[in-house]
Protein backbone atom coordinates (compact mmCIF):
# COMPACT_ATOMS: atom_id res chain seq x y z
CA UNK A 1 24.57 -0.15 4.89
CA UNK A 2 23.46 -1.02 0.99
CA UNK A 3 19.88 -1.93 1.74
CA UNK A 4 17.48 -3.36 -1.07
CA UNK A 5 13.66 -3.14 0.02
CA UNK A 6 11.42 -5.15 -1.48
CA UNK A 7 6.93 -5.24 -1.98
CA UNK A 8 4.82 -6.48 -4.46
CA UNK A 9 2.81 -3.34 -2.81
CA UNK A 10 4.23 -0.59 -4.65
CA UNK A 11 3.65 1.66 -6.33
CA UNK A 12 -0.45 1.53 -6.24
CA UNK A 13 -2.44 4.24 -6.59
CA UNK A 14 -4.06 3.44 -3.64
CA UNK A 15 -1.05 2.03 -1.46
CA UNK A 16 -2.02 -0.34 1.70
CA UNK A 17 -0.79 -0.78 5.02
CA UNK A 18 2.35 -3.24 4.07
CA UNK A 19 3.58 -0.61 1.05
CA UNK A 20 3.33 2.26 3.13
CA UNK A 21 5.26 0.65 6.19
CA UNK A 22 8.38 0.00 3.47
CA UNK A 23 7.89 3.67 1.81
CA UNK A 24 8.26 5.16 5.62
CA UNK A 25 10.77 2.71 6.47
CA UNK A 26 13.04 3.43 3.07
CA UNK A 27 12.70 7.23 3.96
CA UNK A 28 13.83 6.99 7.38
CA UNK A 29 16.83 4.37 6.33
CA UNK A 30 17.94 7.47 3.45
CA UNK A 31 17.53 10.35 6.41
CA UNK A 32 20.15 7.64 8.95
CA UNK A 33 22.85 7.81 5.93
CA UNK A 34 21.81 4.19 4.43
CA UNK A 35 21.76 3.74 0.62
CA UNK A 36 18.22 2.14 0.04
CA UNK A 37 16.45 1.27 -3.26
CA UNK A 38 13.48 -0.48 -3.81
CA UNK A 39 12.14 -3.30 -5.91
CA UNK A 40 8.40 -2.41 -6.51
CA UNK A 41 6.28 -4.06 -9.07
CA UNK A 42 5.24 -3.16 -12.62
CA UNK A 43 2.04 -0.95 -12.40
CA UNK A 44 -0.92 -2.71 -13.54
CA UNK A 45 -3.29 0.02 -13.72
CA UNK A 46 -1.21 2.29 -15.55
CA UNK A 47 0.06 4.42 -11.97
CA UNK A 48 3.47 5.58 -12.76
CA UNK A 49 4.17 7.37 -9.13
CA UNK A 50 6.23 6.17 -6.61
CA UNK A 51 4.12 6.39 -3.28
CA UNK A 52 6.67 8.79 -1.73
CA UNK A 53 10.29 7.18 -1.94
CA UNK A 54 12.79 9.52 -2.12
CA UNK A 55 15.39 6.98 -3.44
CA UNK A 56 15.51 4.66 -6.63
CA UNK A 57 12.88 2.87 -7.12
CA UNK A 58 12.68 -0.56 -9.39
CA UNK A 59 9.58 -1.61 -11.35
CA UNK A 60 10.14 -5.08 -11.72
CA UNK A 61 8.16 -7.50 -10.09
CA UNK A 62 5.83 -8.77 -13.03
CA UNK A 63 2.93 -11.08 -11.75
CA UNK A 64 1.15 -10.42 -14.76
CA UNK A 65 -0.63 -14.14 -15.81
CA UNK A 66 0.63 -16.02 -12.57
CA UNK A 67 -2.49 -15.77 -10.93
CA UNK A 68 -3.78 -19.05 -12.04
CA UNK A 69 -7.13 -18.50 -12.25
CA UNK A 70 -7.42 -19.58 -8.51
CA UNK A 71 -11.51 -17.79 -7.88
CA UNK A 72 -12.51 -20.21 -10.93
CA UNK A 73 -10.62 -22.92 -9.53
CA UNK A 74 -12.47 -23.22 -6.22
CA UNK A 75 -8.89 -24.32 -4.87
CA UNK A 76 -5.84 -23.18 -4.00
CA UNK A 77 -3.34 -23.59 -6.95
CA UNK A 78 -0.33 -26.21 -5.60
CA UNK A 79 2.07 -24.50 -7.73
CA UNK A 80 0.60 -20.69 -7.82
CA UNK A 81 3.10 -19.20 -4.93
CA UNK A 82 6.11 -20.85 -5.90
CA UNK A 83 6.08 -19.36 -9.14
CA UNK A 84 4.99 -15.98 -8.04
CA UNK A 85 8.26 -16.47 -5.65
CA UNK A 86 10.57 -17.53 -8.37
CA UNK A 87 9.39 -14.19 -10.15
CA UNK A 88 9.91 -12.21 -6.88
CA UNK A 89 13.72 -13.54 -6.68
CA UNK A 90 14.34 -12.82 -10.50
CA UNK A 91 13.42 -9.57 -9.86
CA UNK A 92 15.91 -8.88 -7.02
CA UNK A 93 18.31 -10.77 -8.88
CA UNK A 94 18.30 -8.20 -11.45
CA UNK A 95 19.59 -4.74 -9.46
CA UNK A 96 23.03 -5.09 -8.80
CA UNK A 97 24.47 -5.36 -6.17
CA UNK A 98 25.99 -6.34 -3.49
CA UNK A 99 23.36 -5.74 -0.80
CA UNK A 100 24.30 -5.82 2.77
CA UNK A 101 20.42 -6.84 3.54
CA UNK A 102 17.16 -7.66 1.30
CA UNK A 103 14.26 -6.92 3.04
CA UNK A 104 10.85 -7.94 1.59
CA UNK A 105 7.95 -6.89 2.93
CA UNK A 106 5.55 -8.99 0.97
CA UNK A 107 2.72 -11.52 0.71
CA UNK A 108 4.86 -14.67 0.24
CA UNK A 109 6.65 -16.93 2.25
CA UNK A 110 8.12 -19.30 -0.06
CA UNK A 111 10.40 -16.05 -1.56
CA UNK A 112 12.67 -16.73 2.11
CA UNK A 113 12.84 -20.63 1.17
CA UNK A 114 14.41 -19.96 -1.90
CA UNK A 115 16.91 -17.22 -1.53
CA UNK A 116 20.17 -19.18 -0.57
CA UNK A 117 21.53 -18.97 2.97
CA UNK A 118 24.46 -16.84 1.95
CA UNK A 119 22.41 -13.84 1.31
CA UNK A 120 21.23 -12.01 4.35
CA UNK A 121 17.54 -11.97 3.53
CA UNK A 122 14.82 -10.55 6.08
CA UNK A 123 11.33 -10.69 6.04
CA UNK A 124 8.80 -8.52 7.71
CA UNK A 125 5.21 -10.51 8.54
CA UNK A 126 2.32 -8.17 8.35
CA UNK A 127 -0.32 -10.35 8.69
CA UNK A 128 -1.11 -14.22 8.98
CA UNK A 129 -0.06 -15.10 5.69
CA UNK A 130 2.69 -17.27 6.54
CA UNK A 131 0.51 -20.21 7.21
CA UNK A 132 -2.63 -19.17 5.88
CA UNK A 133 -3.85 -18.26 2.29
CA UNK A 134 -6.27 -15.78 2.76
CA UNK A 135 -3.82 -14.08 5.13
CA UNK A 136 -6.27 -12.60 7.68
CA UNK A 137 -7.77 -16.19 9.12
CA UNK A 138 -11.59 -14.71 8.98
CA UNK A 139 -14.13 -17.14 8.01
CA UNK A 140 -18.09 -16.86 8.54
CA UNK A 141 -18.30 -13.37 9.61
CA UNK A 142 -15.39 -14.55 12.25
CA UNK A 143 -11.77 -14.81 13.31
CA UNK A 144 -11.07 -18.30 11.91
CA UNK A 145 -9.05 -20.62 14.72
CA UNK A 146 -9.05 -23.53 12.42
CA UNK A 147 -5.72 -25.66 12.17
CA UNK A 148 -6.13 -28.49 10.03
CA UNK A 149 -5.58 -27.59 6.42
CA UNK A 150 -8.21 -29.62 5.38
CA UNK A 151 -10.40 -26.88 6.90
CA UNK A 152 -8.70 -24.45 4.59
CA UNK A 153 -10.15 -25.94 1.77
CA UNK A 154 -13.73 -24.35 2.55
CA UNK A 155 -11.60 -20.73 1.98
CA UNK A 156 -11.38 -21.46 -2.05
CA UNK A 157 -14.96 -23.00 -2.03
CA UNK A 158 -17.77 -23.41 0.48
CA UNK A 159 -18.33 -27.34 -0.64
CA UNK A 160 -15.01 -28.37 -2.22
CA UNK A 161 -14.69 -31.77 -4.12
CA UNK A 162 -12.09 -34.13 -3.49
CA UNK A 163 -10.01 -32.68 -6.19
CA UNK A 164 -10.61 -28.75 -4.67
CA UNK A 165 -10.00 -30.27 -1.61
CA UNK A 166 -6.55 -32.28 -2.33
CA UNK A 167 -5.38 -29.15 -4.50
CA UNK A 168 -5.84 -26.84 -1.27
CA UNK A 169 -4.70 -28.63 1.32
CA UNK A 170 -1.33 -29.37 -0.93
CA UNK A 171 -1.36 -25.77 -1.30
CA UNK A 172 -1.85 -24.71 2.54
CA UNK A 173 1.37 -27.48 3.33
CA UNK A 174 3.25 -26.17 1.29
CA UNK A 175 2.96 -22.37 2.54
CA UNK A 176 3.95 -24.19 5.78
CA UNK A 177 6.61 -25.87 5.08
CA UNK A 178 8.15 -23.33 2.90
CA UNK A 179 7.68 -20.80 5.51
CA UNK A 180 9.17 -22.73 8.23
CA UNK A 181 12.08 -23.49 6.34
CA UNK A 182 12.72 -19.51 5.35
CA UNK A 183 12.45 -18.57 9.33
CA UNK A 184 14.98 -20.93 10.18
CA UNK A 185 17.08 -20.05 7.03
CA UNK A 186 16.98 -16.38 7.37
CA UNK A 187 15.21 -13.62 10.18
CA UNK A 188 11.69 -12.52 10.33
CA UNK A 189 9.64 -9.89 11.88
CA UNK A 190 6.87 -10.00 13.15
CA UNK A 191 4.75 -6.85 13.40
CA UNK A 192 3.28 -8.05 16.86
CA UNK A 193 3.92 -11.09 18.98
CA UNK A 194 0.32 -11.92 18.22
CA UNK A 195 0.73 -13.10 14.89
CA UNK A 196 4.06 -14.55 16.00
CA UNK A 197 2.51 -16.76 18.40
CA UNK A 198 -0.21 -17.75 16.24
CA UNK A 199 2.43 -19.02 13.96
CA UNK A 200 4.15 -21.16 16.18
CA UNK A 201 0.87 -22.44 17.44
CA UNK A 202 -0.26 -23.21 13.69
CA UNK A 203 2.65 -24.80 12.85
CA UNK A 204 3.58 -26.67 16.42
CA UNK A 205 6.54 -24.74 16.68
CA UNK A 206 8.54 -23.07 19.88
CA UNK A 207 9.30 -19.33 18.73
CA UNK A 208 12.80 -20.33 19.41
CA UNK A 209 12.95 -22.54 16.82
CA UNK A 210 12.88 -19.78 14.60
CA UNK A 211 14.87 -17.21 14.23
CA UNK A 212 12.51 -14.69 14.79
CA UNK A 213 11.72 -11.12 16.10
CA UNK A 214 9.10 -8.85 16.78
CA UNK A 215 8.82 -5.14 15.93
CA UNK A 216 5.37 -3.42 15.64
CA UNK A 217 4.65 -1.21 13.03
CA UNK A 218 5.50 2.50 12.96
CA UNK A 219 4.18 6.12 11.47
CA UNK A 220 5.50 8.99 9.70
CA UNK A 221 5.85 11.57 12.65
CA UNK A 222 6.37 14.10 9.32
CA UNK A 223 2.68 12.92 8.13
CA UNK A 224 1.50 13.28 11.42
CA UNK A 225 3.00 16.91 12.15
CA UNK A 226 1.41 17.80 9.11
CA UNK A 227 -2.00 17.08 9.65
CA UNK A 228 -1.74 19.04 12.97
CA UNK A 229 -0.29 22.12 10.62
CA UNK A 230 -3.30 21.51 7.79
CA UNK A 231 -5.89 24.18 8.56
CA UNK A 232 -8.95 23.10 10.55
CA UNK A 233 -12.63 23.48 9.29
CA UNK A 234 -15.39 24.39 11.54
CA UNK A 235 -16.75 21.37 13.70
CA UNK A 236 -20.46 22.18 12.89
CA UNK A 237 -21.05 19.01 15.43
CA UNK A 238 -24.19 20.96 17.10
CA UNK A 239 -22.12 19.69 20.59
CA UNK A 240 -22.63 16.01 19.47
CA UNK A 241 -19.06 13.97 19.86
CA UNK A 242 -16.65 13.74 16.95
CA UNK A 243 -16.63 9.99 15.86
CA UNK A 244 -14.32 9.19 13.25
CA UNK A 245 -14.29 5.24 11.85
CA UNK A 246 -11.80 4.82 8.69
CA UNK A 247 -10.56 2.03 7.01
CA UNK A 248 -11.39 -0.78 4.48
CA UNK A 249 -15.70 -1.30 4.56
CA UNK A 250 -15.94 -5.04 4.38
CA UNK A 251 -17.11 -7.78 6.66
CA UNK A 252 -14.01 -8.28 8.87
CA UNK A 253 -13.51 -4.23 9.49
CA UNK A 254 -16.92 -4.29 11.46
CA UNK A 255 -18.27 -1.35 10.04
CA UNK A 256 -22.19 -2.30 9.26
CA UNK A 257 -22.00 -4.33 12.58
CA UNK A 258 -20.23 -1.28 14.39
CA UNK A 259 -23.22 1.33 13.33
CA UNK A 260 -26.11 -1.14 13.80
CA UNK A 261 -24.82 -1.51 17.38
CA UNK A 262 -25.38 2.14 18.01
CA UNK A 263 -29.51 2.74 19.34
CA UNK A 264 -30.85 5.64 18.07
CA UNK A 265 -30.82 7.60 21.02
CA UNK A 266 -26.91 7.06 21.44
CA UNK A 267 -26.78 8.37 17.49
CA UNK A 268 -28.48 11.69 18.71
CA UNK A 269 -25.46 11.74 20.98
CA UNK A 270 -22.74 11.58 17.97
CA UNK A 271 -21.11 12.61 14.82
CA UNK A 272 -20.21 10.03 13.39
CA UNK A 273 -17.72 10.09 10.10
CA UNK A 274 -17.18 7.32 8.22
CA UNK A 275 -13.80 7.46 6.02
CA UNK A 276 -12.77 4.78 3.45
CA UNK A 277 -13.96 2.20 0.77
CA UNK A 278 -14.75 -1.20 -0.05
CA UNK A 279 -16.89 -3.82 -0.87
CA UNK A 280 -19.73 -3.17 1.96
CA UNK A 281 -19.66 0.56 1.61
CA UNK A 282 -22.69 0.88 -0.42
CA UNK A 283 -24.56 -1.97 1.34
CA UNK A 284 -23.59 0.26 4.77
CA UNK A 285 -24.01 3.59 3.30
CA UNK A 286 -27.42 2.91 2.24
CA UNK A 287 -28.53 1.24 5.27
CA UNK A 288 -27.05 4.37 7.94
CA UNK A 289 -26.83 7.82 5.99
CA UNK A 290 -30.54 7.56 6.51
CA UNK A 291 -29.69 7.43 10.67
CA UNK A 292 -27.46 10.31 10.06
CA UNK A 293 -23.85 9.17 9.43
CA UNK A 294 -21.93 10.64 7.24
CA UNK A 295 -19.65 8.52 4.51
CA UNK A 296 -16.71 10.27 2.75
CA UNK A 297 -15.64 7.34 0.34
CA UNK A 298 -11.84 7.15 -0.14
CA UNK A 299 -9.87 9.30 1.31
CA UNK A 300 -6.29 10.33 0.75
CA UNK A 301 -3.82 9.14 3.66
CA UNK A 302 -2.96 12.81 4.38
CA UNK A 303 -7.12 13.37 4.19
CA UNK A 304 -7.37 10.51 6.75
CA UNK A 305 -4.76 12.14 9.16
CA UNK A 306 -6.60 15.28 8.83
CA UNK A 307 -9.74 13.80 9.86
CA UNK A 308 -8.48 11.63 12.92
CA UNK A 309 -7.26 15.33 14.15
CA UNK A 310 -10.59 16.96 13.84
CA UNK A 311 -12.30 13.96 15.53
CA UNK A 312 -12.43 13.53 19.21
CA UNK A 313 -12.64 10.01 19.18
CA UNK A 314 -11.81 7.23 16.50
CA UNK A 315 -13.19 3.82 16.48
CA UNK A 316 -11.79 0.74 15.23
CA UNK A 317 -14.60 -1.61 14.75
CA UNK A 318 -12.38 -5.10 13.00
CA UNK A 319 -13.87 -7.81 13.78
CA UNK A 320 -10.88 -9.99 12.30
CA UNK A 321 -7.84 -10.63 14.78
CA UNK A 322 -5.66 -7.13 13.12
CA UNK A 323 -1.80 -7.87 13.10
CA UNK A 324 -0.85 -4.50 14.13
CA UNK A 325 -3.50 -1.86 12.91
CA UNK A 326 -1.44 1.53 12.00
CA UNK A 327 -4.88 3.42 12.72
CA UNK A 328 -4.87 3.31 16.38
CA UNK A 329 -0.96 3.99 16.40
CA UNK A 330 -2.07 6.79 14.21
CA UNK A 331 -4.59 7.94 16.15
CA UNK A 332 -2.40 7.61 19.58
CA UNK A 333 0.16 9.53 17.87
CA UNK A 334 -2.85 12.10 17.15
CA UNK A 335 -3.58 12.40 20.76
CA UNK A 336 -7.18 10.79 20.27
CA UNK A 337 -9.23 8.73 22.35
CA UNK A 338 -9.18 5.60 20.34
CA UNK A 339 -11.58 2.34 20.88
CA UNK A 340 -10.91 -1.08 19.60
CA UNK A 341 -12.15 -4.54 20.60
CA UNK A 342 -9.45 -6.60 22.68
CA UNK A 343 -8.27 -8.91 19.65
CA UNK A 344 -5.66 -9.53 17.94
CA UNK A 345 -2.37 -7.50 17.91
CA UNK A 346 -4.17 -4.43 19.41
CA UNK A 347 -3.93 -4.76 22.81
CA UNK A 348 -0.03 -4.78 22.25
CA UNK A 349 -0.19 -1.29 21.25
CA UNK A 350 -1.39 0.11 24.36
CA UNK A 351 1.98 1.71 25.64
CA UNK A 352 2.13 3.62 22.60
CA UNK A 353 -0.45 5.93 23.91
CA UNK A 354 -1.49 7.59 27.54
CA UNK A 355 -2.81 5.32 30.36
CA UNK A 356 -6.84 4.95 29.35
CA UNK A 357 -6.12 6.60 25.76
CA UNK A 358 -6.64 3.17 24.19
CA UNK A 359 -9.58 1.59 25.52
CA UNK A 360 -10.56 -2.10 24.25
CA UNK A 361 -14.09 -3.67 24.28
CA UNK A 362 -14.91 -7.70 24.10
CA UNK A 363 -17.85 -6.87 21.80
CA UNK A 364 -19.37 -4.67 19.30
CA UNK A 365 -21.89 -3.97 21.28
CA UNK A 366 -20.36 -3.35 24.56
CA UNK A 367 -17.78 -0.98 22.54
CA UNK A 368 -21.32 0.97 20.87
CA UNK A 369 -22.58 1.42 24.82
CA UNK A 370 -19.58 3.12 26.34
CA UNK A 371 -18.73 4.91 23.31
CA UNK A 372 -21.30 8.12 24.12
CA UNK A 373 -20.01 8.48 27.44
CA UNK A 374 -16.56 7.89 27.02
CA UNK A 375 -13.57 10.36 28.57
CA UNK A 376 -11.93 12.99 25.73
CA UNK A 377 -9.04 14.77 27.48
CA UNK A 378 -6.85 16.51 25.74
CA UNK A 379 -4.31 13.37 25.75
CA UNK A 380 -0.31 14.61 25.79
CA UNK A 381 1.17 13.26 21.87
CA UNK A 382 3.65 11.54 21.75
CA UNK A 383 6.79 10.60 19.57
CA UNK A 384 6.88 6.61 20.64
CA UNK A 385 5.24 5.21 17.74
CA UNK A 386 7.21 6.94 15.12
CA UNK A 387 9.62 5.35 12.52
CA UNK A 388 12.51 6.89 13.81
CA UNK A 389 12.16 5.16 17.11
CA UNK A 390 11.80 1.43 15.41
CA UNK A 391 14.81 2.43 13.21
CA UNK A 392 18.02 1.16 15.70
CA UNK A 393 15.73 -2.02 16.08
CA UNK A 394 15.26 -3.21 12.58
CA UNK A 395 19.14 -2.13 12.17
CA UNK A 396 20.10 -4.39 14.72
CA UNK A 397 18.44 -6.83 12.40
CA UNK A 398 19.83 -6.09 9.92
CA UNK A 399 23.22 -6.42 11.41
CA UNK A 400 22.55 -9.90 12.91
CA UNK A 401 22.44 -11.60 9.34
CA UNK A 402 25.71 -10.02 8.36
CA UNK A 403 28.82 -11.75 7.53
CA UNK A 404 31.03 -11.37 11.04
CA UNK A 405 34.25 -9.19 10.35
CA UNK A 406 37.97 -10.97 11.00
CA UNK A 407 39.45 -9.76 13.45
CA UNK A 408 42.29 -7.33 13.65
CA UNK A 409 45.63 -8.61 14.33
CA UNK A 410 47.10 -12.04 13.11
CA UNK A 411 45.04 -14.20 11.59
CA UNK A 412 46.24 -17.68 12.38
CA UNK A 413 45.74 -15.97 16.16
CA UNK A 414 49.54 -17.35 17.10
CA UNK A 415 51.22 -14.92 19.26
């Protein structure tokens, strides 16, 4: 198949979860004999890589000056996303074609409502954007179950005037509506039925109304190989258990709340390694180091593989309702003990691992209580959540949005 892939998401010179699932994703599609480019956006901060693509990649998305000033605003701009998705389509409308698929694995649903019928257009959901503007429905320090997009409104700014709140609510609708109408024009995925049924739910919808599927996200079993081959450095853990927490440091990952969870005497117990960056890391950093945990700042994704294998057991502390996080399939795949609270998409990823490998929590603090005592075997690893094994599935998709062939033999079918 001719397969165009599309994300505002690369190339960055730190790439996120939803770039890095359409790098791995492209790679695999070029090793099954597919011819795959990619329509990536025009670097902003000067990055002129290409995150690991091994085909032709595209610099064209420009949002340069279409953010409309929306953090000034206090609202959500009506007309913002629909021009950011009239960009998107002039961008794929400028690599030639034709494409047997377009698959866009990006931050905006109105792209699917306008990219006619006739081209077989897929989108992949990573998160909750499709009816919500933040995209990861966490409000107050928690998961956000509001409904009503007049509740929105309170996202842009805390006490929003009748204006804020007209402009956002307009806004939220519209995401809505436009979304709705691109699932039932063309197929989505869904990374995990959570987010699908949260959808539906949202939007008063049956998921058969929509022509919809779900498919979690995936690894690089190459990446993951290699970190087992990188050479190990001594454990210098004095006998204390290998704790290894990585990941964005803001509110809804749970770090701060995570470590302040842990009494001291359960510290004394553990090693604990804290691996990524973000807005709360020197607001945690200065509040724990002192307690003795150790914070690496960023860390390359090869750097994070590396230290999930020398850990014994990794902790995922989000707070927010995760779509599918790639760190416990990571970890799983890295034959590690991995704990997570029971939200979200998580608990979907269980049979990815061993019976008892993934063990989920209702609470921070019930999670910091077991975690000193908790089981470490030597878990078996295992192949299930690699790309290569989500590969027939998204072809299938793939497949289902393409023109059907005539069939041989006469075609006015008379004997």
């Amino acid at each position: 198949m001719r397969i165009l892939l599309v994300t505002e998401d690369v190339p960055m010179a730190q790439l996120g979860g939803a770039g890095a699932h359409a790098i791995t994703l492209g790679n695999a599609l070029l090793n099954a004999g597919h011819h795959v480019e990619f329509v990536g956006a025009r670097s902003e901060d000067g990055f002129d890589g290409d995150n690991g693509f091994a085909g032709k990649l595209h610099r064209l998305i420009d949002f340069r000056g279409a953010r409309w000033r929306e953090n000034s605003t206090g609202a959500f701009v009506p007309l913002a996303r629909p021009h950011m998705a009239r960009r998107l389509w002039a961008a794929i409308s400028q690599v030639a074609g034709p494409w047997d698929v377009v698959h866009y694995h990006g931050h905006n649903p109105h792209l699917g409502a306008l990219v006619p019928a006739t081209v077989n257009f897929v989108h992949t959901l990573h998160d909750q954007g499709a009816e919500c503007l933040t995209k990861v429905r966490f409000r107050d320090d928690q998961p956000c179950r509001a409904d009503r997009a007049i509740e929105c409104a309170k996202c842009a700014a805390p006490a929003p005037n009748a204006l804020q709140r007209w402009m956002s609510v307009t806004s939220v609708n519209g995401l809505r509506r436009a979304s709705l109408r691109a699932f039932r024009r063309h197929r989505a995925i869904f990374v995990s039925d959570f987010i699908r049924q949260r959808y539906c739910h949202n939007l008063q919808v049956e998921p058969g109304s929509i022509r919809s599927h779900v498919i979690h996200n995936f690894v690089d079993m190459n990446r993951i190989r290699a970190a087992l081959l990188a050479p190990v450095p001594g454990s210098g853990d004095g006998g204390r258990l290998r704790v290894l927490c990585a990941g964005r440091i803001d509110a809804a990952k749970g770090f701060g709340d995570f470590l302040s969870a842990l009494d001291e005497r359960s510290l004394g117990k553990l090693q604990i390694i804290v691996a990524g960056d973000g807005p709360a890391l020197a607001a945690t950093r200065a509040t724990h180091e002192s307690r003795g945990v150790c914070f690496l700042g960023w860390q390359s994704p090869s750097r994070v593989l590396e230290s999930v294998r020398d850990a014994q057991v990794c902790v995922v502390p989000s707070i927010l309702e995760e779509a599918c996080p790639t760190t416990v399939l990571e970890s799983l795949a890295l034959g590690r003990t991995v704990l997570a609270l029971r939200r979200g998409g998580t608990p979907e990823l269980a049979d990815y691992g061993q019976p008892g490998q993934l063990r989920l929590f209702e609470s921070l603090p019930e999670l910091a209580a077991a975690l000193p005592s908790v089981p470490v075997p030597d878990w078996p690893r295992s192949d299930k959540a690699g790309v290569l094994a989500r590969v027939p599935a998204i072809e299938t998709v793939y497949r289902a949005g393409m023109p059907v062939p005539m069939p041989q033999g006469n075609p006015r079918g008379s004997p």
